[in-house]
Protein backbone atom coordinates (compact mmCIF):
# COMPACT_ATOMS: atom_id res chain seq x y z
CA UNK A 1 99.73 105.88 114.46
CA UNK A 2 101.81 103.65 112.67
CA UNK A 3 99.50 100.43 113.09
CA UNK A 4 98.69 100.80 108.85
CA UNK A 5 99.31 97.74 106.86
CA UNK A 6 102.49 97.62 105.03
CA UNK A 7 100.78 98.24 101.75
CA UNK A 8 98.78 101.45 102.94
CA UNK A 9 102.07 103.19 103.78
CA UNK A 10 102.28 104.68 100.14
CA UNK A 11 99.29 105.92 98.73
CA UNK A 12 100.15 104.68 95.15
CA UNK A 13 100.06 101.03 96.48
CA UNK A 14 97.25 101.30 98.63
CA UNK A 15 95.11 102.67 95.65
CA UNK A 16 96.32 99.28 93.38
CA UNK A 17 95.85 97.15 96.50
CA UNK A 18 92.47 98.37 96.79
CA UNK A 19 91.41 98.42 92.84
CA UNK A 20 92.97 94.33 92.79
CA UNK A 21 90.38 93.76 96.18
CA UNK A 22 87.51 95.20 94.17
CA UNK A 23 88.53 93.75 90.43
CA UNK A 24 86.73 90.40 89.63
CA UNK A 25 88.85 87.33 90.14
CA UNK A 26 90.08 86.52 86.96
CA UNK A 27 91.38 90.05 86.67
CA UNK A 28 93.22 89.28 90.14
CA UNK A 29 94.86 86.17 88.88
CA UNK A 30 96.26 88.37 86.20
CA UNK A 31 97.34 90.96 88.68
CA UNK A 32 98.93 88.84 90.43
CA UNK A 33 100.98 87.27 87.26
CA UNK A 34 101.82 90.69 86.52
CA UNK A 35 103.70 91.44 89.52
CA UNK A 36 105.21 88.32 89.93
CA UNK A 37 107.02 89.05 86.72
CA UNK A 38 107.68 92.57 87.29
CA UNK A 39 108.87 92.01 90.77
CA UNK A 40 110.83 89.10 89.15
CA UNK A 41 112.31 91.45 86.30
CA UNK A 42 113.34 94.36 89.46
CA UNK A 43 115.05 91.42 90.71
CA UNK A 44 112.77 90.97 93.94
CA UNK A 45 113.17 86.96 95.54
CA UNK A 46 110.59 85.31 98.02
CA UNK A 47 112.15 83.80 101.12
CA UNK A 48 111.47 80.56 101.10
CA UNK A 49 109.68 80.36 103.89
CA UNK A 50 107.29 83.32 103.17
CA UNK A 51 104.42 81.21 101.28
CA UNK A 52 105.00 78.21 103.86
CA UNK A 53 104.01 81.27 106.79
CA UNK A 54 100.72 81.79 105.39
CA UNK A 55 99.60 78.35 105.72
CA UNK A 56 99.31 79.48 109.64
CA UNK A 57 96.58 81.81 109.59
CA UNK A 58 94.66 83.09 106.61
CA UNK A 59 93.62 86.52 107.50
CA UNK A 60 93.94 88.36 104.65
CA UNK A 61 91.51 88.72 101.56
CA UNK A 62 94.16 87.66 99.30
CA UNK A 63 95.50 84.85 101.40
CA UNK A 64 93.03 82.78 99.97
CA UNK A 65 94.35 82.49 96.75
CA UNK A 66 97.89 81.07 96.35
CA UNK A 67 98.62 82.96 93.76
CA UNK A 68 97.56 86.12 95.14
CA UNK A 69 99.44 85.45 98.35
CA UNK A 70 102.52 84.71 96.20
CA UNK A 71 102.54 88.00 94.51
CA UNK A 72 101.26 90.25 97.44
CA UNK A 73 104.76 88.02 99.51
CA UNK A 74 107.11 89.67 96.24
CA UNK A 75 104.51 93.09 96.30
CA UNK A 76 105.86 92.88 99.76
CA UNK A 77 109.19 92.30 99.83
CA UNK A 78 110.22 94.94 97.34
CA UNK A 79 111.74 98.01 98.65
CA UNK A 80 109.68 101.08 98.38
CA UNK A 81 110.55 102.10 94.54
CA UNK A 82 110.02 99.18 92.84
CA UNK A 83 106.53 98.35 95.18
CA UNK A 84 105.62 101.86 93.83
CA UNK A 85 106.81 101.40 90.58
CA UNK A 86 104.83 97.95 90.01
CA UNK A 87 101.91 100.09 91.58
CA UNK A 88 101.75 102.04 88.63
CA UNK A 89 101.70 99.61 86.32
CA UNK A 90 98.69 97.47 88.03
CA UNK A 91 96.97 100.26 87.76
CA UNK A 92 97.43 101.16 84.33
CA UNK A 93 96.39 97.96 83.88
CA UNK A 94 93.20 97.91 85.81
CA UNK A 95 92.11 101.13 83.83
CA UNK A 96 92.84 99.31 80.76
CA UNK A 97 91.06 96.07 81.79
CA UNK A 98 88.14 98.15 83.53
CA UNK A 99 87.70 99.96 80.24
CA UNK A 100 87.90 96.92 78.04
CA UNK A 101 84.75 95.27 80.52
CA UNK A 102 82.96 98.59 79.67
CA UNK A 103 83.12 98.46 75.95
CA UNK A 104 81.66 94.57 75.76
């Protein structure tokens, strides 16, 4: 069975793939900043063409927000440590964000 989407392949990302689906939107724009620049500071680049291939067919939750497309495309392209390793930190930062809604 090996029909999973590239993100579900590691249980870490799957769990801040599926916390980002379920977070409000504003909180995704910010998840998506955040691993633009940490895919950016691990050194990850987009192929150039990667954003212009989503234009074809909009499938995906995320594909209909540039912004989340842009940073699931560098999510994406990372190799398996540093997708893992950016995992973490979204979700550290979804538990801090989740408890700072909670407290207001």
């Amino acid at each position: 069975m090996n029909n999973k989407r590239w993100y579900d392949q590691e249980p870490t990302v799957s769990l801040a793939v599926s916390l980002i689906k379920n977070s409000k939107h504003n909180i995704q724009i910010e998840c998506a900043q955040l691993i633009k620049n940490k895919a950016q500071d691990y050194g990850v680049v987009l192929q150039s063409n990667l954003l212009g291939a989503f234009n074809y067919v909009l499938n995906r939750w995320y594909d209909t927000e540039e912004q989340l497309a842009e940073a699931f495309g560098y999510l994406k392209e990372a190799d398996d440590e540093t997708r893992k390793q950016i995992a973490i930190e979204i979700i550290g930062f979804l538990e801090k964000a989740e408890t700072i809604q909670n407290e207001t």
